[in-house]
C-alpha atoms as a PDB file:
ATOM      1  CA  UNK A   1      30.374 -66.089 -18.060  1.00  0.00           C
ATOM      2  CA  UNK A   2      32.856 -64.592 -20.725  1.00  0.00           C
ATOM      3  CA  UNK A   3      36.277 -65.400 -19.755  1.00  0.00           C
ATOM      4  CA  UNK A   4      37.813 -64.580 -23.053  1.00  0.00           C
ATOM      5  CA  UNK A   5      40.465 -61.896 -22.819  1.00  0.00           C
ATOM      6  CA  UNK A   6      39.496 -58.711 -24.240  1.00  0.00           C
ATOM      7  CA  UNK A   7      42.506 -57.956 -26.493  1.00  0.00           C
ATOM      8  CA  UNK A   8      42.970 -55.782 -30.259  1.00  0.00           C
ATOM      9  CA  UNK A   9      45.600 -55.671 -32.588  1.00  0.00           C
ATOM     10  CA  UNK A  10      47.702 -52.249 -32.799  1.00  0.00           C
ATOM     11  CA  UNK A  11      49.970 -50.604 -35.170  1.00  0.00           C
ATOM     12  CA  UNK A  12      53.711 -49.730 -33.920  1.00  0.00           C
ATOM     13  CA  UNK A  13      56.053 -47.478 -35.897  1.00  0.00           C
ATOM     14  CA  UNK A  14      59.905 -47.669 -35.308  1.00  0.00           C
ATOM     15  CA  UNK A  15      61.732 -44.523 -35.526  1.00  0.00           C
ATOM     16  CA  UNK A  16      65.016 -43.153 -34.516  1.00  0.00           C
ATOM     17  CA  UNK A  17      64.982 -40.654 -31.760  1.00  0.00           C
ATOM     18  CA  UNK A  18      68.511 -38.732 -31.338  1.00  0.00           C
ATOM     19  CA  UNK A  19      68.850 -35.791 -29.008  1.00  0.00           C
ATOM     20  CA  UNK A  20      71.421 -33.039 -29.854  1.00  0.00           C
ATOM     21  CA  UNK A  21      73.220 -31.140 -26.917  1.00  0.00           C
ATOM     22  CA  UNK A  22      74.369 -27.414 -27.606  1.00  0.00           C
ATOM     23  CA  UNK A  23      76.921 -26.472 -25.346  1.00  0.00           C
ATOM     24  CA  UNK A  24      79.236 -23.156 -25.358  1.00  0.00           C
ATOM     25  CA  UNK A  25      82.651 -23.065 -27.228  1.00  0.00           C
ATOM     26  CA  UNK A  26      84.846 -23.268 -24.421  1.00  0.00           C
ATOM     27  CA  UNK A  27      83.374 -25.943 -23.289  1.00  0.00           C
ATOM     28  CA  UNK A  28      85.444 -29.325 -24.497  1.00  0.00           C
ATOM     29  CA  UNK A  29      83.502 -31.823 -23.005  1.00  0.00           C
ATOM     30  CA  UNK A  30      82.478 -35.179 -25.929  1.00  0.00           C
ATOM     31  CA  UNK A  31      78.751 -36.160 -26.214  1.00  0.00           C
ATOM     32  CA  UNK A  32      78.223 -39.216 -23.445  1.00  0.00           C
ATOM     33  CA  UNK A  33      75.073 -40.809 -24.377  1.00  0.00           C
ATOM     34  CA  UNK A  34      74.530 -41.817 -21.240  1.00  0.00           C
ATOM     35  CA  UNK A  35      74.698 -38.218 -19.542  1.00  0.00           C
ATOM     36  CA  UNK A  36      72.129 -37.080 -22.078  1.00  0.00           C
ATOM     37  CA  UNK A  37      69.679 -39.545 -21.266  1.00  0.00           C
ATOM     38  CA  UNK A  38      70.186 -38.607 -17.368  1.00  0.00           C
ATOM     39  CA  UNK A  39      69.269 -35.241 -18.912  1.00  0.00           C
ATOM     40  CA  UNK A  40      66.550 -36.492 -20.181  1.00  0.00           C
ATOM     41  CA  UNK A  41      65.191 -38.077 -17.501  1.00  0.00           C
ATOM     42  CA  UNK A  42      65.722 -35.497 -15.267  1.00  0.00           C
ATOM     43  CA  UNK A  43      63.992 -33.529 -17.570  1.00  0.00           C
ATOM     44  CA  UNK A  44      60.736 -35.693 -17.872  1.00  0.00           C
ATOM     45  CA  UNK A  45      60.863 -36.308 -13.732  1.00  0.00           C
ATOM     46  CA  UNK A  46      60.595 -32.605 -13.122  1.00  0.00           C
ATOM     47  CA  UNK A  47      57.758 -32.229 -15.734  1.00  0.00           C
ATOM     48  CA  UNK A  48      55.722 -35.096 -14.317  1.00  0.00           C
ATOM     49  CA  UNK A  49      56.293 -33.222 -10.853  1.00  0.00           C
ATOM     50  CA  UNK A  50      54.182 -30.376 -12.187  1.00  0.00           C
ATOM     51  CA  UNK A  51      50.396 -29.681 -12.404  1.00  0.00           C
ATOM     52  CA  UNK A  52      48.444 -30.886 -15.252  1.00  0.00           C
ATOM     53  CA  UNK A  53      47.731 -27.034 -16.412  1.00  0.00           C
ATOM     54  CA  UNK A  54      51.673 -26.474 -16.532  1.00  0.00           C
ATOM     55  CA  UNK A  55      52.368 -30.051 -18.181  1.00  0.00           C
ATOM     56  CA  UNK A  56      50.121 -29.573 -21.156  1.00  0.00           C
ATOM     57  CA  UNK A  57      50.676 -27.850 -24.635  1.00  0.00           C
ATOM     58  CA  UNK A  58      48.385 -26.652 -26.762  1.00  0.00           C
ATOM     59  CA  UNK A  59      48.632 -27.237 -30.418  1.00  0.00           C
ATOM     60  CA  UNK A  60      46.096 -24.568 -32.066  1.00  0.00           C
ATOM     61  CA  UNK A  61      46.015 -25.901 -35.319  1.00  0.00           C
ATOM     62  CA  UNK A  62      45.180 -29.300 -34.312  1.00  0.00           C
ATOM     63  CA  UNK A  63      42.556 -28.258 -31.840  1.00  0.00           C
ATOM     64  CA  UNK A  64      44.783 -30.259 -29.941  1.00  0.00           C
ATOM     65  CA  UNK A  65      45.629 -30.353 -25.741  1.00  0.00           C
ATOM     66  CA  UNK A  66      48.798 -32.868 -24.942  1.00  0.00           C
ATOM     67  CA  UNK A  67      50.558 -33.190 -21.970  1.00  0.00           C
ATOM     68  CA  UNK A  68      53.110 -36.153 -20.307  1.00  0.00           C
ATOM     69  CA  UNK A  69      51.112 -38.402 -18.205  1.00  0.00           C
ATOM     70  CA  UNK A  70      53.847 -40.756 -16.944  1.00  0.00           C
ATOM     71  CA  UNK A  71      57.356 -41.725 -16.834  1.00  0.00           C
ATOM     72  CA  UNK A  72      58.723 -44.653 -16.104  1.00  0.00           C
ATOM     73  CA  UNK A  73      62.320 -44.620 -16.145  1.00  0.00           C
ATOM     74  CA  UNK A  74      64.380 -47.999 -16.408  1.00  0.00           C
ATOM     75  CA  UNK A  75      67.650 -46.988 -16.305  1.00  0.00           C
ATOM     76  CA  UNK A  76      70.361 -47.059 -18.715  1.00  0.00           C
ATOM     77  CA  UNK A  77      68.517 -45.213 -21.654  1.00  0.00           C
ATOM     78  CA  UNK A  78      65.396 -46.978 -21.523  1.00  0.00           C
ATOM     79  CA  UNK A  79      62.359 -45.057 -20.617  1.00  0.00           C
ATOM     80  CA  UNK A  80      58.604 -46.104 -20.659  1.00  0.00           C
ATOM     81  CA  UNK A  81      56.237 -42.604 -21.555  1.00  0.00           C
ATOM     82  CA  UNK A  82      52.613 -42.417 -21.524  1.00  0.00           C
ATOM     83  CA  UNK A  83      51.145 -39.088 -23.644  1.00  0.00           C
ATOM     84  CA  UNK A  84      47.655 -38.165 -22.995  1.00  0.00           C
ATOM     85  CA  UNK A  85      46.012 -35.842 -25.517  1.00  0.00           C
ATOM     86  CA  UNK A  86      42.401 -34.227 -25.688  1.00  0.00           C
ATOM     87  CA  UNK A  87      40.472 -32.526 -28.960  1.00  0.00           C
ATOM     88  CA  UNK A  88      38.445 -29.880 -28.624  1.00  0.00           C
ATOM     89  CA  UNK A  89      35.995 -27.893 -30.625  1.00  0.00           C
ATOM     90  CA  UNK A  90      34.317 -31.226 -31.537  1.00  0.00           C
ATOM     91  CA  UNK A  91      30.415 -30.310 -29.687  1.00  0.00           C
ATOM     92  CA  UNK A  92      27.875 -32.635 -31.362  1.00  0.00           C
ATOM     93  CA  UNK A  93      24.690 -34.061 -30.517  1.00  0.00           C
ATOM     94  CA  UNK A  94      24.910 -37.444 -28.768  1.00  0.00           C
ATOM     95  CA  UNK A  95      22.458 -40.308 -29.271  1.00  0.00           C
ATOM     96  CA  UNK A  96      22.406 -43.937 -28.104  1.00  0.00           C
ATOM     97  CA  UNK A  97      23.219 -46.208 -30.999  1.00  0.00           C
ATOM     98  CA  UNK A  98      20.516 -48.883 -29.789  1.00  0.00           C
ATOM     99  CA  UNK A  99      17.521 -47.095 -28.505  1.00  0.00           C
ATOM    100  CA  UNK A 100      18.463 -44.603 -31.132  1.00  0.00           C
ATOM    101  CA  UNK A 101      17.477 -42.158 -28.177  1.00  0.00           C
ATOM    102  CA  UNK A 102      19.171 -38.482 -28.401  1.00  0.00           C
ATOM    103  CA  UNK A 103      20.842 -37.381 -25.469  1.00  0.00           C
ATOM    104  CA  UNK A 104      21.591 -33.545 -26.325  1.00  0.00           C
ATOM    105  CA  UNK A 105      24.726 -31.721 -26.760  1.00  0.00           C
ATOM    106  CA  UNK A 106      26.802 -32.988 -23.617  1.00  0.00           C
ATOM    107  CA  UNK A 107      30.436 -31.428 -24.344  1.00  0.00           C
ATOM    108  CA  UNK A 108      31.156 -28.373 -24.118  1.00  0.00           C
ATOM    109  CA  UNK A 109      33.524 -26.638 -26.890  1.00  0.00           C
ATOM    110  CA  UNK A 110      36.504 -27.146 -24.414  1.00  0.00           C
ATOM    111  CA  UNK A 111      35.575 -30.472 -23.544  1.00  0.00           C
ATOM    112  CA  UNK A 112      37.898 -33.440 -25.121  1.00  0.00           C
ATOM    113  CA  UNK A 113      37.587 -36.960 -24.893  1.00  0.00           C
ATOM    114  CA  UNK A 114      41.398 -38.278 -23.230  1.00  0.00           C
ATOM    115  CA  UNK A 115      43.489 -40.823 -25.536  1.00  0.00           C
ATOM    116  CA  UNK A 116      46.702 -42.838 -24.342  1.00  0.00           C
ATOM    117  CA  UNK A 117      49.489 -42.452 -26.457  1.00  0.00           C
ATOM    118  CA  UNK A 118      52.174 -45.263 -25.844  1.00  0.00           C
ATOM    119  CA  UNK A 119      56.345 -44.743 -26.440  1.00  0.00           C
ATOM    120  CA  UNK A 120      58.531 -46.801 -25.944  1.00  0.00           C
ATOM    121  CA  UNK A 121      62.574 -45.996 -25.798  1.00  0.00           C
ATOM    122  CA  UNK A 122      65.320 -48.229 -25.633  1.00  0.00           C
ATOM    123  CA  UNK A 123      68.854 -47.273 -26.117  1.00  0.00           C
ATOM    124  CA  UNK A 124      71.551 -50.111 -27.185  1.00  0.00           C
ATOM    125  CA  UNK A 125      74.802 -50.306 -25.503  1.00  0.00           C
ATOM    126  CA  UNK A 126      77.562 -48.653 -28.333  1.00  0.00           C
ATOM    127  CA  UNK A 127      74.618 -46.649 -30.054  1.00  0.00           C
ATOM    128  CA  UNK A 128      74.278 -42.937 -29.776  1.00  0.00           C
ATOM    129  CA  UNK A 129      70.458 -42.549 -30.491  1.00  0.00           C
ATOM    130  CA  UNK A 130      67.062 -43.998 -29.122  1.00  0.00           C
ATOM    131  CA  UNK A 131      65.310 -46.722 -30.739  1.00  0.00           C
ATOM    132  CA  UNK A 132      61.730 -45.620 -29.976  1.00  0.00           C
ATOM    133  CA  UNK A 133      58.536 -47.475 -30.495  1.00  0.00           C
ATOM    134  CA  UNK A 134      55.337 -45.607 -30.849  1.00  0.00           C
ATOM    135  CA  UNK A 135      51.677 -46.710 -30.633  1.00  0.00           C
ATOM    136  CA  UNK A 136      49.818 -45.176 -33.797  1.00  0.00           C
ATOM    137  CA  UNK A 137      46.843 -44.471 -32.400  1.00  0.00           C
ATOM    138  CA  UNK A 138      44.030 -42.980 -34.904  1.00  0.00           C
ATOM    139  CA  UNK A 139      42.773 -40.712 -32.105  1.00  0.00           C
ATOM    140  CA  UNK A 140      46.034 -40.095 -30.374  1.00  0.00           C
ATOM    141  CA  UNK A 141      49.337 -38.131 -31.268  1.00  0.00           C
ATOM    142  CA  UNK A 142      52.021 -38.380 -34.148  1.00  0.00           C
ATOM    143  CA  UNK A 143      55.514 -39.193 -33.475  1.00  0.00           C
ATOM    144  CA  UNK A 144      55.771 -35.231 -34.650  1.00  0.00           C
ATOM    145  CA  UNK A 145      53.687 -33.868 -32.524  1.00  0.00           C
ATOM    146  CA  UNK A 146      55.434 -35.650 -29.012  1.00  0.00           C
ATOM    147  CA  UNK A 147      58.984 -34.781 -30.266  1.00  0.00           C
ATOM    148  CA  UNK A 148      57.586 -31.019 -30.625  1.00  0.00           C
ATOM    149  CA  UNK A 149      56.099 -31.134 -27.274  1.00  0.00           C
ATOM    150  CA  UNK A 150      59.027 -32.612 -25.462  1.00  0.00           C
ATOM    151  CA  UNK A 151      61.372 -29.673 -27.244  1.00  0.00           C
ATOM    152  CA  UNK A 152      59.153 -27.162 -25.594  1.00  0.00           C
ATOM    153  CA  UNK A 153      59.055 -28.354 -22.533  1.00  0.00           C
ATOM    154  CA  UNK A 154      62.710 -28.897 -22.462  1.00  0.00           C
ATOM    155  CA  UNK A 155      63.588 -24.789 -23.381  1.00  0.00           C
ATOM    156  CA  UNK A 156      60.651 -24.396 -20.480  1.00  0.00           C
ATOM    157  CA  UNK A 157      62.709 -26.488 -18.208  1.00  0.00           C
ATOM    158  CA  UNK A 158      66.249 -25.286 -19.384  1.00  0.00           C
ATOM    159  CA  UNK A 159      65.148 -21.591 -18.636  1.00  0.00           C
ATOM    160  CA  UNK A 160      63.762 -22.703 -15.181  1.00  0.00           C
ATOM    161  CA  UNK A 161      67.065 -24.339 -13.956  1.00  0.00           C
ATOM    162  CA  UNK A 162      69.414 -22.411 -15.813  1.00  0.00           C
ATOM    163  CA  UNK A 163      71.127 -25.307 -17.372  1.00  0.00           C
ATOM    164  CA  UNK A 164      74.335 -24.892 -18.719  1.00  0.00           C
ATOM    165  CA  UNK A 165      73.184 -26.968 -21.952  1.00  0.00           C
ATOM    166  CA  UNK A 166      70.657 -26.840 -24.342  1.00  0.00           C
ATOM    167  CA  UNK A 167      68.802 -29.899 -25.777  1.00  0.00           C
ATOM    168  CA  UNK A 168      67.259 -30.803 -28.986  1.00  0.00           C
ATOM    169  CA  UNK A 169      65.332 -33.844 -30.333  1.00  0.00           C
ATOM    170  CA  UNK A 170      64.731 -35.283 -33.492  1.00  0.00           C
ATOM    171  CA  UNK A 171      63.238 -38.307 -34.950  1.00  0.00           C
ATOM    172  CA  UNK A 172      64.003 -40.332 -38.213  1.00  0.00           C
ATOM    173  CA  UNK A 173      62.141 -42.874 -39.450  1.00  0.00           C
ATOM    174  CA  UNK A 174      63.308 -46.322 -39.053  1.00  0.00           C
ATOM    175  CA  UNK A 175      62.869 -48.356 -42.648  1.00  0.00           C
ATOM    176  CA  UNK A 176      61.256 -51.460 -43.510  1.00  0.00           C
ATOM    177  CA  UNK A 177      62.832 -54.041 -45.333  1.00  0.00           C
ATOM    178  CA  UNK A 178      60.071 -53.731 -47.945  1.00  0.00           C
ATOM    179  CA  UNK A 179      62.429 -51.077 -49.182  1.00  0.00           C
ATOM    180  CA  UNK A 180      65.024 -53.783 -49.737  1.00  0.00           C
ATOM    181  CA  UNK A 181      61.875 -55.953 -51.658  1.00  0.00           C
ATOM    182  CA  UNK A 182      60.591 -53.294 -53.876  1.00  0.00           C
ATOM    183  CA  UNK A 183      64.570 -52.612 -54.762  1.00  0.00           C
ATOM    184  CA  UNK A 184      64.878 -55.763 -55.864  1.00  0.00           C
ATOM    185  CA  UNK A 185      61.783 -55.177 -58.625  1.00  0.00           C
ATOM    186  CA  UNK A 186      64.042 -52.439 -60.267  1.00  0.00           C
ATOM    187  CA  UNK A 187      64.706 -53.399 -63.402  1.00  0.00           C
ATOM    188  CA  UNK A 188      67.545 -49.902 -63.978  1.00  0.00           C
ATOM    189  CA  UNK A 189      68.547 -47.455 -61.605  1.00  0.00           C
ATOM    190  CA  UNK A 190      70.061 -43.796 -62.982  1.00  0.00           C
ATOM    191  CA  UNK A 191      69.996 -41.903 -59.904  1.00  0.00           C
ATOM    192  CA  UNK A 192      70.119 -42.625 -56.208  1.00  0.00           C
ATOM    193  CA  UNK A 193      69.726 -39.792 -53.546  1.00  0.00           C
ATOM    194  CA  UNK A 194      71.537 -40.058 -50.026  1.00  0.00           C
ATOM    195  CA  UNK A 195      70.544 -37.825 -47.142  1.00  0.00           C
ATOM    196  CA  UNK A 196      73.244 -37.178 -44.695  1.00  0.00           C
ATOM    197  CA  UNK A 197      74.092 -35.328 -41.587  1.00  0.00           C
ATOM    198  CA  UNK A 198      75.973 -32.520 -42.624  1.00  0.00           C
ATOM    199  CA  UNK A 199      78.495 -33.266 -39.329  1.00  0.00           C
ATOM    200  CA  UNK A 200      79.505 -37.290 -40.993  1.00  0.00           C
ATOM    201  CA  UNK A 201      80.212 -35.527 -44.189  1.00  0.00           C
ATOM    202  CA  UNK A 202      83.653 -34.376 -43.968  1.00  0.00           C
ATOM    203  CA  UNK A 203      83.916 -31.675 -46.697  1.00  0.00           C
ATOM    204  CA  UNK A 204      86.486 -28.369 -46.280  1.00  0.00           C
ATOM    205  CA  UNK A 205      83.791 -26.383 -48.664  1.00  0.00           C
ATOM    206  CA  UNK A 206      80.985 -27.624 -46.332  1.00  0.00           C
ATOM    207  CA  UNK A 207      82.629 -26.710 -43.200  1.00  0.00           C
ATOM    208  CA  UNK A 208      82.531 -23.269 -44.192  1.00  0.00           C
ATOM    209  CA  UNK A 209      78.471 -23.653 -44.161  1.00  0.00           C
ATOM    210  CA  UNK A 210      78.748 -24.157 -40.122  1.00  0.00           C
ATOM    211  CA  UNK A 211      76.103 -21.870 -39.621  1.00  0.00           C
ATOM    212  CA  UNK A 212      73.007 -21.607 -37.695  1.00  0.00           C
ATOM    213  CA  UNK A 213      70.772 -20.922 -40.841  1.00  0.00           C
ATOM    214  CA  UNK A 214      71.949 -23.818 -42.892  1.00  0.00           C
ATOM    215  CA  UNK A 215      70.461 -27.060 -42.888  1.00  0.00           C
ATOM    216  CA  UNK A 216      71.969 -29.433 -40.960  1.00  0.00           C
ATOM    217  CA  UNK A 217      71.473 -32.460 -43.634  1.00  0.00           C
ATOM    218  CA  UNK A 218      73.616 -32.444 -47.360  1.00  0.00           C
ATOM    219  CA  UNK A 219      71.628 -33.940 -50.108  1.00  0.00           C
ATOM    220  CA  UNK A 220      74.059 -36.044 -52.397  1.00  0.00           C
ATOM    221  CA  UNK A 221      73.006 -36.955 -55.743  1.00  0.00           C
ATOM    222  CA  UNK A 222      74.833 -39.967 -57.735  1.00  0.00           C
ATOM    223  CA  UNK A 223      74.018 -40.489 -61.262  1.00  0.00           C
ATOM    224  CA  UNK A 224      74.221 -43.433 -63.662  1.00  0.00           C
ATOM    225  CA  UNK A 225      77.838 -43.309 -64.794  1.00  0.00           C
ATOM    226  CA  UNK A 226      77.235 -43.741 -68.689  1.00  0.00           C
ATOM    227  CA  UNK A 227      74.453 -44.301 -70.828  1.00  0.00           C
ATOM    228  CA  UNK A 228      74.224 -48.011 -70.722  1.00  0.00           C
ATOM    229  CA  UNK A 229      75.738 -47.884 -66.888  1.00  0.00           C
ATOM    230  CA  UNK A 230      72.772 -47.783 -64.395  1.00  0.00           C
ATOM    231  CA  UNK A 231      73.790 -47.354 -60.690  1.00  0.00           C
ATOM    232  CA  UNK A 232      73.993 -50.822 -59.153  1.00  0.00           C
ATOM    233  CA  UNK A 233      71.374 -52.375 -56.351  1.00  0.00           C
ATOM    234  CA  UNK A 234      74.211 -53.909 -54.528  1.00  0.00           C
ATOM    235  CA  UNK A 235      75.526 -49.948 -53.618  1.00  0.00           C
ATOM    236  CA  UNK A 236      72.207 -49.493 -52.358  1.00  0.00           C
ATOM    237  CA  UNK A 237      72.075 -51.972 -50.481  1.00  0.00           C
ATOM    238  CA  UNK A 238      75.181 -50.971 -48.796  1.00  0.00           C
ATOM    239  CA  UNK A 239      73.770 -47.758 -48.243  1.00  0.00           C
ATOM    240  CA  UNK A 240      70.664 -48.909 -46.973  1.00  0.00           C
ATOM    241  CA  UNK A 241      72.566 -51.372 -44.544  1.00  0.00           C
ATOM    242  CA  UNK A 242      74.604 -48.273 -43.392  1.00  0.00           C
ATOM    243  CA  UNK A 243      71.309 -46.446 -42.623  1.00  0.00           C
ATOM    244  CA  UNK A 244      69.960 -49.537 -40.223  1.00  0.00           C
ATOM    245  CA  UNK A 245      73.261 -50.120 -38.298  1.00  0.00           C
ATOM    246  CA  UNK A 246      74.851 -46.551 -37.706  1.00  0.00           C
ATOM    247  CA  UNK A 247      72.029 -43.877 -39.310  1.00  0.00           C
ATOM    248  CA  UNK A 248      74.282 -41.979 -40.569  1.00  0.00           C
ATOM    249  CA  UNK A 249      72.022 -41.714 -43.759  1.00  0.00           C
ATOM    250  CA  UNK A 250      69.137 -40.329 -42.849  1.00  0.00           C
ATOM    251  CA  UNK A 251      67.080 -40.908 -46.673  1.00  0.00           C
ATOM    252  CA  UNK A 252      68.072 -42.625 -49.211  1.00  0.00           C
ATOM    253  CA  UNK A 253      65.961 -42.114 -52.840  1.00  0.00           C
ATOM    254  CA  UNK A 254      66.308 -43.803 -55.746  1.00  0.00           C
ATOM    255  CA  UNK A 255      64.638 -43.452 -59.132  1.00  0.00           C
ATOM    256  CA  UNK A 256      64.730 -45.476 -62.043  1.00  0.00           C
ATOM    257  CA  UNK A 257      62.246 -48.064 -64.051  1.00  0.00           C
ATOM    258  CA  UNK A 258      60.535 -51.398 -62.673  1.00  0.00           C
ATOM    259  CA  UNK A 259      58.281 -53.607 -65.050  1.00  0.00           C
ATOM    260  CA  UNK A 260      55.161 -50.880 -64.729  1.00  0.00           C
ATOM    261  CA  UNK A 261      57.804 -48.245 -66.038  1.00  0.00           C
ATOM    262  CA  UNK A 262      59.488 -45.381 -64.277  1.00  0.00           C
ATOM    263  CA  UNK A 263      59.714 -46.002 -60.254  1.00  0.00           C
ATOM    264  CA  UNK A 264      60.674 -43.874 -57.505  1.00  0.00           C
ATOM    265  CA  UNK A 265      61.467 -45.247 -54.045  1.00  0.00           C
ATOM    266  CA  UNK A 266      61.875 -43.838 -50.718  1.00  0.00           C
ATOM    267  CA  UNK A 267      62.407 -44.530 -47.332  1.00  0.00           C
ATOM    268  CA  UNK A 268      60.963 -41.906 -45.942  1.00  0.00           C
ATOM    269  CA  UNK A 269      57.381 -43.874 -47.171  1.00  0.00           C
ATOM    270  CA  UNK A 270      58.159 -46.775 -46.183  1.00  0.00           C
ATOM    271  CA  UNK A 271      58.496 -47.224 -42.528  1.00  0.00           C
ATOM    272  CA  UNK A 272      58.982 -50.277 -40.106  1.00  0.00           C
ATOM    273  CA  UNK A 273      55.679 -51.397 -38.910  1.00  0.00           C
ATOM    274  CA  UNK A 274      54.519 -54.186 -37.101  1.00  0.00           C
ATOM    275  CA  UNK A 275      51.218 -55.364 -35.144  1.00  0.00           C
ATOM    276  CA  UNK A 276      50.948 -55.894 -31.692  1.00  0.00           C
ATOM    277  CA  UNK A 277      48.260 -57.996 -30.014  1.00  0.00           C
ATOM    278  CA  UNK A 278      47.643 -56.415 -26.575  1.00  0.00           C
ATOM    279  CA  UNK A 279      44.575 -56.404 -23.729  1.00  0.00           C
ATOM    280  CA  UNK A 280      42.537 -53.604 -24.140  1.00  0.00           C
ATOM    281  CA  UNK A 281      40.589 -52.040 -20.626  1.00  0.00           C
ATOM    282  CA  UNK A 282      36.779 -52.596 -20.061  1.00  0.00           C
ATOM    283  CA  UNK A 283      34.629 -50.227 -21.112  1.00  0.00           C
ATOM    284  CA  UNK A 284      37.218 -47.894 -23.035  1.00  0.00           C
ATOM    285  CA  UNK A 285      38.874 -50.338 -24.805  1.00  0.00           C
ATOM    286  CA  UNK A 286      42.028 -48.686 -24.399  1.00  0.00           C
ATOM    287  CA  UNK A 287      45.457 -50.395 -24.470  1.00  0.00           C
ATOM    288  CA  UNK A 288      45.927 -51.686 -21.204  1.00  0.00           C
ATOM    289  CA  UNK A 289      49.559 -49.525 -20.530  1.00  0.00           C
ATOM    290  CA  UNK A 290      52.014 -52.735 -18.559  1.00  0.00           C
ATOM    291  CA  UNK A 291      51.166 -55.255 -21.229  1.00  0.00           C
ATOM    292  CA  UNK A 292      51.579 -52.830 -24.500  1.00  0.00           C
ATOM    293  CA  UNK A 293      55.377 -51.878 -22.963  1.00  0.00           C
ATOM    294  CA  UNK A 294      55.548 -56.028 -22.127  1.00  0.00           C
ATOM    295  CA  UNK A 295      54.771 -56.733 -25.390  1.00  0.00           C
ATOM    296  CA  UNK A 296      56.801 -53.859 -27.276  1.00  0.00           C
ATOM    297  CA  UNK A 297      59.995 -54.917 -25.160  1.00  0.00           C
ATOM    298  CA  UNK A 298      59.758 -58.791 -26.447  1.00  0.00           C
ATOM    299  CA  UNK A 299      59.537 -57.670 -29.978  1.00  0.00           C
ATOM    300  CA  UNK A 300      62.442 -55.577 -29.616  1.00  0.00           C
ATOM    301  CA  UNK A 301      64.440 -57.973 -28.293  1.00  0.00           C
ATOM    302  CA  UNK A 302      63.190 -60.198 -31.232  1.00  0.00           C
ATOM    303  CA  UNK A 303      64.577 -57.397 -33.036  1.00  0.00           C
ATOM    304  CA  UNK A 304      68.282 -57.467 -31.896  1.00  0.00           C
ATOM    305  CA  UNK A 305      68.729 -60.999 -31.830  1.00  0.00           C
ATOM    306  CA  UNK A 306      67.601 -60.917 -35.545  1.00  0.00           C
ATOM    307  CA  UNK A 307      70.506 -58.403 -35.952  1.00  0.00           C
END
């Protein structure tokens, strides 16, 4: 008898999830962290509460079904969510791969084969965003595509109960340190790039832009300061130290030359990614669900005590 434990290695990504309230002008009330994820929660409770036909979204363009399958809520921030998603429109002609024997059309255009989706939030005591780990799953859904189904089902729920405030999530990628490796191969640097909320950047001319069709990130450009004077990597660093701790920067760019010649680098294609080693289910082979959010927990405590 096989006793070996049927496990795979899987992909994380690391991204920053923040969640903006919009509240009326008289009301003078300061962001609490803490009462937004309540709000959250809350949120994702009610939704779970609800038939499968009201809990999904489709996404057209993706022949795409998703929907919230469950919510685990841990108190304090942290949260444990498990998306299911279904394509359709994919009909073909089964066959068994070792008689070679054809089985006929089985699905029907509707039809979708169901794939887990795993994220994991945790929120750290003093920070004001998520730290949220998702499982990239080939089959499954983007980081994009649960942060756009959470926002519509959070105006569905805000309509239903009338709430007094509106919320809105976002997601920004969290780095890897290769960024701070392939900065280090930059030979001259004549122009960095620095993507910041508009909010931390405390300009009277900008203030004037506080309007609902303006973006709500600046782009800042810094050039080289003369001709032999290249922008230094130890300002970089800074910035890119500044993006980890607070993410206040939400992109930093920089373009100059390495040994192969001109170079641009960017954070926003270079994420944090790691591997995971987790038990898979018989037959499926899916992730088993308590072990990926055991395993994703220890590396993020790894994580902090690295910090």
């Amino acid at each position: 008898m096989d006793n070996r434990v049927n496990t795979k290695e899987i992909p994380i990504y690391f991204y920053y999830l923040s969640v903006e309230r919009t509240k009326s002008k008289d009301d003078g009330t300061t962001y609490d962290i803490q009462k937004v994820a309540e709000a959250v929660s809350l949120m994702l409770s009610s939704l779970c509460k609800k038939d499968l036909v009201d809990r999904k979204h489709n996404f057209p363009s993706a022949e795409k079904v998703i929907w919230l399958e469950s919510f685990d809520d841990l108190k304090n921030g942290n949260m444990n969510l498990i998306f299911k998603s279904a394509k359709y429109n994919q009909s073909r002609t089964v066959i068994n791969t070792d008689t070679m024997v054809e089985k006929g059309i089985i699905k029907e255009q509707q039809d979708g084969d169901e794939e887990k989706t795993h994220l994991c939030i945790r929120l750290a005591a003093g920070q004001n965003n998520f730290l949220s780990v998702h499982e990239s799953n080939y089959y499954g859904i983007g980081i994009g595509s649960i942060v756009s189904y959470l926002n519509k089902k959070f105006d569905e729920y805000q309509a239903e109960t009338n709430d007094s405030y509106c919320y809105q999530l976002s997601y920004n990628i969290m780095p890897s340190d290769d960024f701070l490796e392939e900065l280090s191969k930059m030979q001259k640097i004549s122009l960095l790039q620095l993507t910041i909320e508009r909010q931390d950047f405390q300009n009277d001319f900008l203030r004037l832009a506080e309007r609902d069709d303006v973006k709500d990130t600046v782009d800042i450009r810094i050039g080289k300061i003369a001709k032999k004077r290249y922008i230094p990597l130890s300002l970089i660093k800074e910035y890119y130290g500044d993006m980890q701790a607070e993410n206040r920067i939400k992109r930093i760019i920089a373009e100059g030359t390495n040994q192969s010649g001109t170079f641009k680098l960017d954070t926003e294609l270079i994420k944090m990614k790691h591997c995971l080693k987790v038990e898979r289910m018989p037959i499926t082979n899916e992730v088993k669900s308590e072990h990926f959010f055991t395993k994703a927990q220890e590396f993020v405590d790894e994580m902090r005590r690295g910090l």
